[in-house]
PDB file of N, CA and C in Angstrom:
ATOM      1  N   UNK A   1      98.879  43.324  76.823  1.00  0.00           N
ATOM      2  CA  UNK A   1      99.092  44.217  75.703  1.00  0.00           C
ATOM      3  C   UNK A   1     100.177  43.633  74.805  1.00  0.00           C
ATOM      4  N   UNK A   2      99.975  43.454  73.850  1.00  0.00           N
ATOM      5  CA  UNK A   2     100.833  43.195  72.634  1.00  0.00           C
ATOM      6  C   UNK A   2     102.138  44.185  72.378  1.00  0.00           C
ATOM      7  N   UNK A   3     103.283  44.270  72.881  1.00  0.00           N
ATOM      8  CA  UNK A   3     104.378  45.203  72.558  1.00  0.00           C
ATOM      9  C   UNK A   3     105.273  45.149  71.207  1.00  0.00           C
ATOM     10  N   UNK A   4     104.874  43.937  70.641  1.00  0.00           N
ATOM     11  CA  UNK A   4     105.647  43.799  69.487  1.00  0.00           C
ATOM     12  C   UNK A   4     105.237  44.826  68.466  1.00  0.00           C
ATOM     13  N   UNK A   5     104.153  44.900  68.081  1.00  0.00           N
ATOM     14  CA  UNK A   5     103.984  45.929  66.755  1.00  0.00           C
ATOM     15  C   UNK A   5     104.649  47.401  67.350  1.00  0.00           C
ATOM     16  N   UNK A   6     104.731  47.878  68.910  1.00  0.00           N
ATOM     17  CA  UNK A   6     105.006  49.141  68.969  1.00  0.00           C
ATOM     18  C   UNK A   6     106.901  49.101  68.907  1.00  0.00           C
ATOM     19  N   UNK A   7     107.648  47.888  69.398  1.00  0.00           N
ATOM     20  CA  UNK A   7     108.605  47.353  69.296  1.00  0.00           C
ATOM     21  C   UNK A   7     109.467  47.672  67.556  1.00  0.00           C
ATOM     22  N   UNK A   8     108.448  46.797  66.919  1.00  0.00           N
ATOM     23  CA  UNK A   8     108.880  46.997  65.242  1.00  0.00           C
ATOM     24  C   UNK A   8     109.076  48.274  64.942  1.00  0.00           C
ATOM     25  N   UNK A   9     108.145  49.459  65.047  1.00  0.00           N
ATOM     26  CA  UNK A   9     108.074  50.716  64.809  1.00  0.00           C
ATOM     27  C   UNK A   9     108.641  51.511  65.031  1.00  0.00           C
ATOM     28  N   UNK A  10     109.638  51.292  66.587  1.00  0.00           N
ATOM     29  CA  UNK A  10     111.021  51.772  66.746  1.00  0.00           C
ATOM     30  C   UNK A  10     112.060  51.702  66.156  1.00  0.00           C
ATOM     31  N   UNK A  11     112.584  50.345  66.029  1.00  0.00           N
ATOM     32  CA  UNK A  11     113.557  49.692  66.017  1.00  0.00           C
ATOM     33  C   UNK A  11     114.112  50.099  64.617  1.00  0.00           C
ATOM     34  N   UNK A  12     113.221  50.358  63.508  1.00  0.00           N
ATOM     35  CA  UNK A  12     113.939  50.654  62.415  1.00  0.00           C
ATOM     36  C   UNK A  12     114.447  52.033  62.486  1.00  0.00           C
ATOM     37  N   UNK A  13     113.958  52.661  63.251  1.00  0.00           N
ATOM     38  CA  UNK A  13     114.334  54.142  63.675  1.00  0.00           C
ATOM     39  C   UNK A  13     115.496  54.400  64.191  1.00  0.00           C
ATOM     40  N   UNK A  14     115.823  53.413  64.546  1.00  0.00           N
ATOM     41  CA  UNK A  14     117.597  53.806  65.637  1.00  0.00           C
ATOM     42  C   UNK A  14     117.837  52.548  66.675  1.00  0.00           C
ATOM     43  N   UNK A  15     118.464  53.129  67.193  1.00  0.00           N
ATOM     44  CA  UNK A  15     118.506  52.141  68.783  1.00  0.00           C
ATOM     45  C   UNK A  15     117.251  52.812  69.609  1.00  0.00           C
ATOM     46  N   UNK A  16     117.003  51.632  70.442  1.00  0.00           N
ATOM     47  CA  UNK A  16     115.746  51.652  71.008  1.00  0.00           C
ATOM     48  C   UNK A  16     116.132  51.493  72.362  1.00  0.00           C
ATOM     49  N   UNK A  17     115.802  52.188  73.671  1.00  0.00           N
ATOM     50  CA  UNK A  17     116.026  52.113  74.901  1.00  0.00           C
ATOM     51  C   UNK A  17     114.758  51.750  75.663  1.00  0.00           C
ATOM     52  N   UNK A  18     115.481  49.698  75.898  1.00  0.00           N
ATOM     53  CA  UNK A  18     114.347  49.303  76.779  1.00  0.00           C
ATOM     54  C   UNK A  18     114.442  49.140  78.202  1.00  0.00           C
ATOM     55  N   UNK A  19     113.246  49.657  79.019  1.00  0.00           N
ATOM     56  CA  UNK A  19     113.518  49.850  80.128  1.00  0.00           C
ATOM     57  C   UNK A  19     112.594  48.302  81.106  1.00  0.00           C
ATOM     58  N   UNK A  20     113.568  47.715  81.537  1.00  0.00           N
ATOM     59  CA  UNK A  20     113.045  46.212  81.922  1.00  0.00           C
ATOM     60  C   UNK A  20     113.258  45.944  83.688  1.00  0.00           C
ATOM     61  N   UNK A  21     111.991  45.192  84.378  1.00  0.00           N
ATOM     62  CA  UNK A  21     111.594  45.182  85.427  1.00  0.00           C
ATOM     63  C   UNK A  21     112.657  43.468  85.294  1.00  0.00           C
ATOM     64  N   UNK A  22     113.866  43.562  85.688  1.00  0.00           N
ATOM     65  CA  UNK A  22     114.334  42.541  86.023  1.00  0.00           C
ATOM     66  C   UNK A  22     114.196  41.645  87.016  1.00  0.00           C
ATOM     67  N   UNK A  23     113.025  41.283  87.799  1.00  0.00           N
ATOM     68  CA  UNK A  23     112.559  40.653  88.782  1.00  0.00           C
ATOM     69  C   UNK A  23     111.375  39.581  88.428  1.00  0.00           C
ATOM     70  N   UNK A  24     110.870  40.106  86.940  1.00  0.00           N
ATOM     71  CA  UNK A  24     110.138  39.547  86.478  1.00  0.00           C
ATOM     72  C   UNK A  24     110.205  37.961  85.940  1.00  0.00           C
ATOM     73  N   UNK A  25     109.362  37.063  85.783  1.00  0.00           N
ATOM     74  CA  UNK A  25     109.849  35.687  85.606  1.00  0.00           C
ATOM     75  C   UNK A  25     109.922  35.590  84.347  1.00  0.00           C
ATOM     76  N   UNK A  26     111.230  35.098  83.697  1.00  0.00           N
ATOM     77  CA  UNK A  26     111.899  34.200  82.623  1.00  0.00           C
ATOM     78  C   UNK A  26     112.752  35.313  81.560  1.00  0.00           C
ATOM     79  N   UNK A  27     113.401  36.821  82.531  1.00  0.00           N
ATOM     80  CA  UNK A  27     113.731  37.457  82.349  1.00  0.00           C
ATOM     81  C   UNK A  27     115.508  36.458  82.370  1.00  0.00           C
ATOM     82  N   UNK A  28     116.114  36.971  81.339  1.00  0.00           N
ATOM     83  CA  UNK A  28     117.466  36.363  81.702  1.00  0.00           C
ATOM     84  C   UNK A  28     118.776  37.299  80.827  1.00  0.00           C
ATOM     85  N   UNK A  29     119.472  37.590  82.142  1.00  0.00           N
ATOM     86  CA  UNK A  29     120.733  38.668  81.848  1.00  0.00           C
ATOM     87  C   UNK A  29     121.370  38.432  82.946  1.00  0.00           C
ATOM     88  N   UNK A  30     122.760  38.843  83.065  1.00  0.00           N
ATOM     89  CA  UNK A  30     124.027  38.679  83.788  1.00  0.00           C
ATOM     90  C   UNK A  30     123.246  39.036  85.065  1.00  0.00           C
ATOM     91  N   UNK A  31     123.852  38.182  86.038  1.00  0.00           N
ATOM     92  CA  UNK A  31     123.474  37.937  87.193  1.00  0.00           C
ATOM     93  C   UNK A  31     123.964  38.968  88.011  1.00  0.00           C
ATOM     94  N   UNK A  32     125.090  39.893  87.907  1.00  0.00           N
ATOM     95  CA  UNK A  32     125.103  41.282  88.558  1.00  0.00           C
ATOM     96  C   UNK A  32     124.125  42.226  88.216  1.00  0.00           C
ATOM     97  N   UNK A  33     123.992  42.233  86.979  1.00  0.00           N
ATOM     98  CA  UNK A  33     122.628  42.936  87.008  1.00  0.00           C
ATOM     99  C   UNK A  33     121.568  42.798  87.503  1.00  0.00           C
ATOM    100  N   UNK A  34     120.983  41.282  88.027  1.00  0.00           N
ATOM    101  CA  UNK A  34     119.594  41.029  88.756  1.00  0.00           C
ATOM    102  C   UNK A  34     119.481  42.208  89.986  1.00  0.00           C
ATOM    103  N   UNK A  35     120.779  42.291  90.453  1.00  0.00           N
ATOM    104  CA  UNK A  35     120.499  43.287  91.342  1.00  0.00           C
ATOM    105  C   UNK A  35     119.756  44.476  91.806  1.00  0.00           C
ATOM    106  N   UNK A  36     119.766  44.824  90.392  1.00  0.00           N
ATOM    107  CA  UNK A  36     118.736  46.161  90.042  1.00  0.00           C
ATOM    108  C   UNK A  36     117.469  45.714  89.783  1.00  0.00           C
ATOM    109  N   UNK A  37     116.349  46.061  90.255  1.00  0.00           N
ATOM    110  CA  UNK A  37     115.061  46.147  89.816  1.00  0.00           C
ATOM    111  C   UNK A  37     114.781  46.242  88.384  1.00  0.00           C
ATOM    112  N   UNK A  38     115.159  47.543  88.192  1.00  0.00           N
ATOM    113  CA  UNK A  38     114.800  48.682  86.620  1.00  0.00           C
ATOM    114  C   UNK A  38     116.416  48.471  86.288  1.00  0.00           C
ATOM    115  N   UNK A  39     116.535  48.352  84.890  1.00  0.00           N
ATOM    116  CA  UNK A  39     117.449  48.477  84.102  1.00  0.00           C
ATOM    117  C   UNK A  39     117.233  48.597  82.687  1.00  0.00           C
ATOM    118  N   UNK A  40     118.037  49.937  82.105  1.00  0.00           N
ATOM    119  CA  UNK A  40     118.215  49.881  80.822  1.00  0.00           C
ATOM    120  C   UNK A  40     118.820  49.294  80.035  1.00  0.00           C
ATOM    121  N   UNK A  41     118.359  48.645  79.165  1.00  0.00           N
ATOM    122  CA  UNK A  41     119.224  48.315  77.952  1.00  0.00           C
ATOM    123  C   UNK A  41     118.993  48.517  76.374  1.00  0.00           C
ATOM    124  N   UNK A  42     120.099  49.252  75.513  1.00  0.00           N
ATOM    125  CA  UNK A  42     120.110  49.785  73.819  1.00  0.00           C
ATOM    126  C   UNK A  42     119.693  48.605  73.352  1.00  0.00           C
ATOM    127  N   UNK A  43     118.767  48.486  72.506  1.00  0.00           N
ATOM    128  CA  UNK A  43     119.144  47.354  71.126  1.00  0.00           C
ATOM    129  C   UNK A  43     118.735  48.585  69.796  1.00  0.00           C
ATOM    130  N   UNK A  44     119.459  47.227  69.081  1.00  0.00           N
ATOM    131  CA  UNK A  44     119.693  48.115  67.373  1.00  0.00           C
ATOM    132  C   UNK A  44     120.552  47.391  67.062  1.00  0.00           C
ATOM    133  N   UNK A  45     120.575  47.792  65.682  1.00  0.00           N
ATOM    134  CA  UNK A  45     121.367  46.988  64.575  1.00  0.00           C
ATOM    135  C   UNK A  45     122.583  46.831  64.725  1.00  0.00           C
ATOM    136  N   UNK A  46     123.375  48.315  65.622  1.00  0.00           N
ATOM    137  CA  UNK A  46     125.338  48.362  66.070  1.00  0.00           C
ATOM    138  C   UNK A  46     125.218  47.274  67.112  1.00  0.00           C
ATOM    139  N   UNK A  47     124.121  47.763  68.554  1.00  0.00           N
ATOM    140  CA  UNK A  47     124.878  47.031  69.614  1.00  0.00           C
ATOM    141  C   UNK A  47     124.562  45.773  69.699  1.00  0.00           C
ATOM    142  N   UNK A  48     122.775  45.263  68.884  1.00  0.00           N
ATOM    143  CA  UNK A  48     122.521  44.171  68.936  1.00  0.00           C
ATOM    144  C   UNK A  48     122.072  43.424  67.907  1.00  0.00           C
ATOM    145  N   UNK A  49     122.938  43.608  66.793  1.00  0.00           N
ATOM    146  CA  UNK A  49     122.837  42.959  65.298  1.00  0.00           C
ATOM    147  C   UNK A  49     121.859  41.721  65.268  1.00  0.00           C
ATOM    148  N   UNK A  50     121.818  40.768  65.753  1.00  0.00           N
ATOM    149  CA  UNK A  50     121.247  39.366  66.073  1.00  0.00           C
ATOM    150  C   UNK A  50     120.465  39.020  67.035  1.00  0.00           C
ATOM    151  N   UNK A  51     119.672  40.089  67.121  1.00  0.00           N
ATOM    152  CA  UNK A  51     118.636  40.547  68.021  1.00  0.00           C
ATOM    153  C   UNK A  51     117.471  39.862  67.355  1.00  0.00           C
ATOM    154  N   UNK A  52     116.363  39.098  68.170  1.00  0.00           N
ATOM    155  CA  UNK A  52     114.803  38.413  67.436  1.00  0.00           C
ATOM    156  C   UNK A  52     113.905  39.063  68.406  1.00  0.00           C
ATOM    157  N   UNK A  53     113.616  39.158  68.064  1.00  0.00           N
ATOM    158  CA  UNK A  53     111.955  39.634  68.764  1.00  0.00           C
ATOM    159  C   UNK A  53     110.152  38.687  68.061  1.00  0.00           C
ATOM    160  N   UNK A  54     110.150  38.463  69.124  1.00  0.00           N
ATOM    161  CA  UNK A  54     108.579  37.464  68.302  1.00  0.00           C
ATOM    162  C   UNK A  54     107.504  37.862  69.336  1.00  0.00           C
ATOM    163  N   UNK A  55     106.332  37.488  69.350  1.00  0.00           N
ATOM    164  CA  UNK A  55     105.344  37.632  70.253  1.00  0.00           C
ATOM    165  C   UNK A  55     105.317  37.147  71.552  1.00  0.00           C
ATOM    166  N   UNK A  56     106.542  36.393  71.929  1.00  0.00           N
ATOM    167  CA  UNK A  56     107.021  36.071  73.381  1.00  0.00           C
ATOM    168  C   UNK A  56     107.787  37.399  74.275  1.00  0.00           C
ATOM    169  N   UNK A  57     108.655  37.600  73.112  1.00  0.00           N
ATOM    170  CA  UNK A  57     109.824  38.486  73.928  1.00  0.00           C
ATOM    171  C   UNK A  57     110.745  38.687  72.631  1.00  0.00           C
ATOM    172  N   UNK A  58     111.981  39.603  73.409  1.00  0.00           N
ATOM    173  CA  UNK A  58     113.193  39.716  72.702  1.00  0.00           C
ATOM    174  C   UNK A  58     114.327  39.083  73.415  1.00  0.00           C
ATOM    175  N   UNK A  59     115.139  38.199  72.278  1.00  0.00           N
ATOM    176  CA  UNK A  59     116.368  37.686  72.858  1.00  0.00           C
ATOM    177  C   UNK A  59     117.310  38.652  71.663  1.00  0.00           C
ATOM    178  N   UNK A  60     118.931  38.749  72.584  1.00  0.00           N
ATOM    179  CA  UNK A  60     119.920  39.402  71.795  1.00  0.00           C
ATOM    180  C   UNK A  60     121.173  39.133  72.925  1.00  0.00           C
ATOM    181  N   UNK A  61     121.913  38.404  72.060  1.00  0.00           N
ATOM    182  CA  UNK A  61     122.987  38.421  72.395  1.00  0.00           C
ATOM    183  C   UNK A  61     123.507  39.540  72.575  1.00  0.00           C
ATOM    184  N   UNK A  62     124.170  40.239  73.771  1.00  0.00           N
ATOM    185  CA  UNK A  62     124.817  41.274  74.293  1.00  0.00           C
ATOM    186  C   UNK A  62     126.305  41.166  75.334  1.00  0.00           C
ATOM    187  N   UNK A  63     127.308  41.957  74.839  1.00  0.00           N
ATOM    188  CA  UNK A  63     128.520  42.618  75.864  1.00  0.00           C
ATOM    189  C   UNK A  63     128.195  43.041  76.986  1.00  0.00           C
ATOM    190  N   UNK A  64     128.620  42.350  78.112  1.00  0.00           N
ATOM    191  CA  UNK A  64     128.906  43.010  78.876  1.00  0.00           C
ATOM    192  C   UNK A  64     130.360  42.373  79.967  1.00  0.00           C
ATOM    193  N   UNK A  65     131.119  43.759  79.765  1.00  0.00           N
ATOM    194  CA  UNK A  65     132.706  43.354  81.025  1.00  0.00           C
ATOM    195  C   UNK A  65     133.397  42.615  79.658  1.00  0.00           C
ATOM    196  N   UNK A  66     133.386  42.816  78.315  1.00  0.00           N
ATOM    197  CA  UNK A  66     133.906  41.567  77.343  1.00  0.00           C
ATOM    198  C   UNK A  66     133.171  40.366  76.974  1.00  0.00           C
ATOM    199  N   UNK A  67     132.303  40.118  77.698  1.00  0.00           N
ATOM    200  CA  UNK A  67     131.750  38.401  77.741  1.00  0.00           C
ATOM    201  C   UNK A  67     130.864  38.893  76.481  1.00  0.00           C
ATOM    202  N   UNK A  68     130.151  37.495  76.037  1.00  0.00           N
ATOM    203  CA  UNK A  68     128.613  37.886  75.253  1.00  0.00           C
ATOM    204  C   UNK A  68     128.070  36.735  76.014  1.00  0.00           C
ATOM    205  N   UNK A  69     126.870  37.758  76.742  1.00  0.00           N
ATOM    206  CA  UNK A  69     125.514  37.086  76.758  1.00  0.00           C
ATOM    207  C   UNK A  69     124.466  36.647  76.218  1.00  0.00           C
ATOM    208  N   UNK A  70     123.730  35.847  76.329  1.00  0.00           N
ATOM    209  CA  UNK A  70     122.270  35.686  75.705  1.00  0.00           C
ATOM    210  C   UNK A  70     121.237  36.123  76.289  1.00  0.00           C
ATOM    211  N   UNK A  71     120.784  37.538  76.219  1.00  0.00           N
ATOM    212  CA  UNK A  71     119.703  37.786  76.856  1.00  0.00           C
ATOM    213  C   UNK A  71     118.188  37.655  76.282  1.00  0.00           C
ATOM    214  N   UNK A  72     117.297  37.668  77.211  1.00  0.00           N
ATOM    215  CA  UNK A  72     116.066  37.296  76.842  1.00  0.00           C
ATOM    216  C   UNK A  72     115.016  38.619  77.792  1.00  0.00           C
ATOM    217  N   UNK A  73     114.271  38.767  77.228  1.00  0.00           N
ATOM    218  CA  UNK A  73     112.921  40.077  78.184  1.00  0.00           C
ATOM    219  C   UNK A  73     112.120  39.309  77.550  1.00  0.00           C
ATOM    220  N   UNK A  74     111.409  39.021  78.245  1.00  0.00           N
ATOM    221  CA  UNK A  74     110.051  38.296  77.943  1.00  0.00           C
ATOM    222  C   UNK A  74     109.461  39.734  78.203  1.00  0.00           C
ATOM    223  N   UNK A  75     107.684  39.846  76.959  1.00  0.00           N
ATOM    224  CA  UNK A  75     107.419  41.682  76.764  1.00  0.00           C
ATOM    225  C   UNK A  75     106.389  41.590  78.299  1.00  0.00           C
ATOM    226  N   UNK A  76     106.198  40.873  79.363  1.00  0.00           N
ATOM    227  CA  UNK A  76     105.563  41.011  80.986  1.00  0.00           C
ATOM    228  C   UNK A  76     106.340  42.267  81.427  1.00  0.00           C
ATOM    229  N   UNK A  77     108.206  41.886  81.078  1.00  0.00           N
ATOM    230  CA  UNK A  77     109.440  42.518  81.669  1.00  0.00           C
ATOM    231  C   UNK A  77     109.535  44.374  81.418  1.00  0.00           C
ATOM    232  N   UNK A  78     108.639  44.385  80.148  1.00  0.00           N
ATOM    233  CA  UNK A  78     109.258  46.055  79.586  1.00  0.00           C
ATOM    234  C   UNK A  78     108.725  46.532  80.098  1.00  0.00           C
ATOM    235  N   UNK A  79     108.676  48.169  80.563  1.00  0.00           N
ATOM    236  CA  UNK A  79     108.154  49.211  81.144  1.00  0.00           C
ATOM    237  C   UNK A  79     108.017  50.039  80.309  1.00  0.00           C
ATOM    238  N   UNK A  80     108.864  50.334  79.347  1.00  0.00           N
ATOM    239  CA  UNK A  80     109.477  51.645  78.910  1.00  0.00           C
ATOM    240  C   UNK A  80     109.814  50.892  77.575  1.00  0.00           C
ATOM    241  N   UNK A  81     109.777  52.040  76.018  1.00  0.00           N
ATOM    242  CA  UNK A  81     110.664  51.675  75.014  1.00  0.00           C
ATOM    243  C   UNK A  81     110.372  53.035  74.774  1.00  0.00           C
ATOM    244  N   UNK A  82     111.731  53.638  74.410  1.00  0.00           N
ATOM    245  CA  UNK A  82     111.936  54.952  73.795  1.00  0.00           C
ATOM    246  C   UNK A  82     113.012  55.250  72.932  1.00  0.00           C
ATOM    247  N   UNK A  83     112.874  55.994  72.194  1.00  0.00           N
ATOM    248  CA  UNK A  83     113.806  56.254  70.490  1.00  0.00           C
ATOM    249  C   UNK A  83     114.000  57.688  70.071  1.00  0.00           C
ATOM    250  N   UNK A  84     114.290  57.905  69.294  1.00  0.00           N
ATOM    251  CA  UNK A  84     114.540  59.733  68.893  1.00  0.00           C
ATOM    252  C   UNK A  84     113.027  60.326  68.463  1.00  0.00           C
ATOM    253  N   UNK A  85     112.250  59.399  68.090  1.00  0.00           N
ATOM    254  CA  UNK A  85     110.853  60.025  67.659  1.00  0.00           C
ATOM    255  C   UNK A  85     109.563  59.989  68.978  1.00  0.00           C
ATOM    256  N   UNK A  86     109.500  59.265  69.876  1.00  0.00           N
ATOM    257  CA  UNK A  86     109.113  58.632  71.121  1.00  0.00           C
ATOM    258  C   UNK A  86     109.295  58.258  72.107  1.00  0.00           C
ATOM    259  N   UNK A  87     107.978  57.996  73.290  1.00  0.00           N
ATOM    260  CA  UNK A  87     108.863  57.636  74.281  1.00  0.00           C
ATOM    261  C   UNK A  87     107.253  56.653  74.499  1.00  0.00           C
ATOM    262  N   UNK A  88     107.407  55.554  74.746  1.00  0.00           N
ATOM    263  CA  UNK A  88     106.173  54.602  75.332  1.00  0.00           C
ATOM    264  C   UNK A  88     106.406  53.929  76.691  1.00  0.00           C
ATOM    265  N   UNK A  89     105.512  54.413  77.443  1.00  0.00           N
ATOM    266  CA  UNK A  89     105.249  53.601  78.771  1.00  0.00           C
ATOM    267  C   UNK A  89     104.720  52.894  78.968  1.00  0.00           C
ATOM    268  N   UNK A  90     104.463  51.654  79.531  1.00  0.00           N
ATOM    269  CA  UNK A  90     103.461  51.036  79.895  1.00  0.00           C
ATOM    270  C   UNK A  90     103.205  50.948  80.957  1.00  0.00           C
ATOM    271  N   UNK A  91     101.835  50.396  81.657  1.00  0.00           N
ATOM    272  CA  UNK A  91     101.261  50.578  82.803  1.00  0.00           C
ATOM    273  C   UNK A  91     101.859  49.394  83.882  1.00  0.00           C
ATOM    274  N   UNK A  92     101.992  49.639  85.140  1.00  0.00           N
ATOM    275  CA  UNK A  92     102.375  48.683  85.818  1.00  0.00           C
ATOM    276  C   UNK A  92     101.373  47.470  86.619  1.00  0.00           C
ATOM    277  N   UNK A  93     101.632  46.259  85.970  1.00  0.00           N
ATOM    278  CA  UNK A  93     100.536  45.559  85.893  1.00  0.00           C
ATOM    279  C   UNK A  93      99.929  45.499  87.295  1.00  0.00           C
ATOM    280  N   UNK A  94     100.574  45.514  88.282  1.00  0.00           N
ATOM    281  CA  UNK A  94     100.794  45.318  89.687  1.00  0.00           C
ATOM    282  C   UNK A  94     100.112  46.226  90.278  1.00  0.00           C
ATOM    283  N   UNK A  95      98.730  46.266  90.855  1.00  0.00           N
ATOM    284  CA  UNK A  95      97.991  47.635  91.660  1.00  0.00           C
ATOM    285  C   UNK A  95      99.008  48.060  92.728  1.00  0.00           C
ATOM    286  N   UNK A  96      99.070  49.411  92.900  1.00  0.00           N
ATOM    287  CA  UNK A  96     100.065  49.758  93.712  1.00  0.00           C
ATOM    288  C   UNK A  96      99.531  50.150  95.339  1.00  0.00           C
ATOM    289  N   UNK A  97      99.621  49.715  96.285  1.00  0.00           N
ATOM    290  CA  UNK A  97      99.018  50.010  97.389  1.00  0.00           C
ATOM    291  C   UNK A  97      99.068  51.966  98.052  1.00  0.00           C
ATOM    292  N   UNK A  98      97.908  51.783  98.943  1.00  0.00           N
ATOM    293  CA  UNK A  98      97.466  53.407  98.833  1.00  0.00           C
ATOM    294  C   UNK A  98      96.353  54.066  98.370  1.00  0.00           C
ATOM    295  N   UNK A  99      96.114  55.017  99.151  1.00  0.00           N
ATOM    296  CA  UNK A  99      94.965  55.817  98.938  1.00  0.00           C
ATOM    297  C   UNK A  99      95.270  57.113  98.757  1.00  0.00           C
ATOM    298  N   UNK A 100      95.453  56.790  97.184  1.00  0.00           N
ATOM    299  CA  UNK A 100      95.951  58.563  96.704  1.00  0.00           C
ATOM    300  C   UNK A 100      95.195  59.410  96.394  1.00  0.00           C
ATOM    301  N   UNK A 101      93.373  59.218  96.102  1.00  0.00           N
ATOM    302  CA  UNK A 101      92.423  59.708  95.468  1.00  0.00           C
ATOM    303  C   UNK A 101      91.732  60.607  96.626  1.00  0.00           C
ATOM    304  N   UNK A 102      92.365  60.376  98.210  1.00  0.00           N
ATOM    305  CA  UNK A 102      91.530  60.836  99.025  1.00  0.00           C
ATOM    306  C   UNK A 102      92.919  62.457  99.750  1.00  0.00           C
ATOM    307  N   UNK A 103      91.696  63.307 100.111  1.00  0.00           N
ATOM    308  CA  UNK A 103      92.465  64.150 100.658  1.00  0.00           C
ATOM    309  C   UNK A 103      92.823  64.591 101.514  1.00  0.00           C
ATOM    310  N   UNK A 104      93.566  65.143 102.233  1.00  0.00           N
ATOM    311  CA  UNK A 104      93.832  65.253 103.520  1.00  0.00           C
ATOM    312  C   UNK A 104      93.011  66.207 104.086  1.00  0.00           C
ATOM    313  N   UNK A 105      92.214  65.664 105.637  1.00  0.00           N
ATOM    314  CA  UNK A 105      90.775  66.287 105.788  1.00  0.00           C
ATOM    315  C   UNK A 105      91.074  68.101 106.257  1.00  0.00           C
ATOM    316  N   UNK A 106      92.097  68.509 106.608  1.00  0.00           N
ATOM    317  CA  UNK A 106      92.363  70.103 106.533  1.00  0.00           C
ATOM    318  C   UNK A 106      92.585  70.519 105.533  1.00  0.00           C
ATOM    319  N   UNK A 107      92.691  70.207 104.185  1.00  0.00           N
ATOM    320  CA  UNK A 107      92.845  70.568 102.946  1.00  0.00           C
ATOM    321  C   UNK A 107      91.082  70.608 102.647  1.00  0.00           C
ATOM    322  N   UNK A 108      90.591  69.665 102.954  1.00  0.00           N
ATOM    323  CA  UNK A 108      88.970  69.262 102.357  1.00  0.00           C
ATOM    324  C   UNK A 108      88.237  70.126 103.275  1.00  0.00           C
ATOM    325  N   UNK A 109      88.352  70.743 104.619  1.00  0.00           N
ATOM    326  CA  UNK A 109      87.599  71.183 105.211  1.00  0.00           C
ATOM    327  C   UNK A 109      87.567  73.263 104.523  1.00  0.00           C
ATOM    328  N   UNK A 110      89.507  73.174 104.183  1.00  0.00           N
ATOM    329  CA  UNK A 110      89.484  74.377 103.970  1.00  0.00           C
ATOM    330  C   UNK A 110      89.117  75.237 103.187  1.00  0.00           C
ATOM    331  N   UNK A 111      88.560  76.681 102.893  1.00  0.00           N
ATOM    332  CA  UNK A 111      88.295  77.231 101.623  1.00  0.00           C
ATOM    333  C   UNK A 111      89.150  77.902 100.715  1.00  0.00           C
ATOM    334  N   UNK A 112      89.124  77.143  99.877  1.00  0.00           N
ATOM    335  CA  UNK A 112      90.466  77.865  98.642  1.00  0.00           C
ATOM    336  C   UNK A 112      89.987  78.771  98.372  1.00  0.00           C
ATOM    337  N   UNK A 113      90.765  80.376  98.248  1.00  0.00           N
ATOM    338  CA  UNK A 113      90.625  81.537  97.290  1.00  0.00           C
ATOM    339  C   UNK A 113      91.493  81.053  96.048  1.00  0.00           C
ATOM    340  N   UNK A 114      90.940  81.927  95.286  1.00  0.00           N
ATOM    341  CA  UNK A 114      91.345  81.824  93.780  1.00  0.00           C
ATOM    342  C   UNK A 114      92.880  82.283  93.683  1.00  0.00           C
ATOM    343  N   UNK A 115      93.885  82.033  93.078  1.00  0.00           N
ATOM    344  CA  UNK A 115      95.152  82.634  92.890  1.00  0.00           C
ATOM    345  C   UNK A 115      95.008  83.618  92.004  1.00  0.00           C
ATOM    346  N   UNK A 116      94.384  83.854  91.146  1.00  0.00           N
ATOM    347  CA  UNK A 116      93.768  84.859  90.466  1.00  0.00           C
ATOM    348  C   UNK A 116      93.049  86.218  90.901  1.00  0.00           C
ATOM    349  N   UNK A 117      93.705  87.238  91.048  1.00  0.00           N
ATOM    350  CA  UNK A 117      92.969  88.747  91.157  1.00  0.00           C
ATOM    351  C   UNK A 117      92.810  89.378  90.245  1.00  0.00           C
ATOM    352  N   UNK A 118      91.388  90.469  90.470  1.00  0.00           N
ATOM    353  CA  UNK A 118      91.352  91.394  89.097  1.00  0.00           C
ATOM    354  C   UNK A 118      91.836  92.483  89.896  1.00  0.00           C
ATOM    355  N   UNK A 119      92.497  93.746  89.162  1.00  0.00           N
ATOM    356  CA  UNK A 119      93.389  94.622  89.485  1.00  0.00           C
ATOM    357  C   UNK A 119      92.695  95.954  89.321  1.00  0.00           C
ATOM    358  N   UNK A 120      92.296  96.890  88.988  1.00  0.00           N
ATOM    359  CA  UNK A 120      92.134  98.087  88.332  1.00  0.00           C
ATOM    360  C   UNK A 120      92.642  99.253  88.610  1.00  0.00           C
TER     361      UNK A 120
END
């Protein structure tokens, strides 16, 4: 999926909160952070003035502890981008193991009444 055009459409809107699968390959941010799986991070014009975004990814130099980093999300990395007008998810590319579609056979054997009564 192409994230850049939904990317642009935020971004002039405010700061944009991207939510990034840091485990992902050619993801690059401060190495205490790898720690976390999921992590948020703002961009926008205050926190990340010199921010690019192209059809690869977004790089933006960012603070953190004082330092400036060079970070990079390649768009494999995003999960999540959300703003004051929206909130976009994306799907997790990764099939997730499990059989959630099936039911548990005393639930399937049993007969549901309606939660619904008529009264008079």
């Amino acid at each position: 999926m192409n994230k850049l055009p939904i990317f642009e459409w935020f971004y002039p809107q405010g700061d944009v909160m991207v939510t990034v699968n840091t485990h992902i390959t050619g993801v690059d941010i401060p190495p205490d952070l790898r720690q976390q799986e999921i992590v948020d991070f703002i961009l926008g014009d205050k926190p990340t003035p010199k921010l690019t975004a192209d059809g690869v990814g977004i790089s933006a130099p960012m603070r953190f502890h004082g330092s400036l980093y060079s970070c990079y999300f390649p768009w494999a990395c995003v999960l999540q981008m959300s703003g004051q007008e929206a909130v976009m998810q994306f799907r997790n590319p990764t099939p997730v193991k499990g059989d959630f579609g099936v039911q548990p056979k005393q639930a399937a054997n049993k007969k549901r009444r309606g939660n619904l009564r008529v009264v008079k």
